[in-house]
Protein backbone atom coordinates (compact mmCIF):
# COMPACT_ATOMS: atom_id res chain seq x y z
CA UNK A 1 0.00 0.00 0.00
CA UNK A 2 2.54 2.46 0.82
CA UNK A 3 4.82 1.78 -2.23
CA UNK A 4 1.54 1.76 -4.32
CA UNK A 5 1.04 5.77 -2.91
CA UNK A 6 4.36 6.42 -3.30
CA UNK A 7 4.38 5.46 -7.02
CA UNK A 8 1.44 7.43 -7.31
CA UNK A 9 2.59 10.21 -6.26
CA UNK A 10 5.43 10.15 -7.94
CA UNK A 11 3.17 9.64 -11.02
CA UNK A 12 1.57 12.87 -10.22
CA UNK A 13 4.53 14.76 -9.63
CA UNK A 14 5.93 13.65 -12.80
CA UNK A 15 2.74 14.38 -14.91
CA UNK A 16 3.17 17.62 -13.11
CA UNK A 17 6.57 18.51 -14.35
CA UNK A 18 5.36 17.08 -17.53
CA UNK A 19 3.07 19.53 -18.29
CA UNK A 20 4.90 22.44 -16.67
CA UNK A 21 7.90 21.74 -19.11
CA UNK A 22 5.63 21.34 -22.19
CA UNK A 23 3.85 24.78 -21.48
CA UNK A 24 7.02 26.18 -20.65
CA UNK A 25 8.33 25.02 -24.02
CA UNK A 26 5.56 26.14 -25.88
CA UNK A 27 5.61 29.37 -24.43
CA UNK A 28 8.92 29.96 -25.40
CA UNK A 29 8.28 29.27 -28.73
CA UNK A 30 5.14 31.51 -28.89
CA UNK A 31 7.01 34.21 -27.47
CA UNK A 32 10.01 33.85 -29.26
C-alpha cells in the first residue's frame, strides 16, 4: 500500500513537471 502511494505520487509529480515543461516550451516558442 505504501509503495503503491508512493508510485502514485510520484506519477503525479511527474505528470506535473510534464506539463509544466511542455507549457514552458511552448511558451517559449510563442514568445520567441
Amino acid at each position: 500500500m505504501h509503495v503503491h502511494l508512493a508510485l502514485r505520487s510520484h506519477g503525479i509529480l511527474s505528470m506535473i513537471t510534464h506539463v509544466l515543461l511542455t507549457l514552458g516550451v511552448t511558451e517559449g516558442d510563442i514568445f520567441r
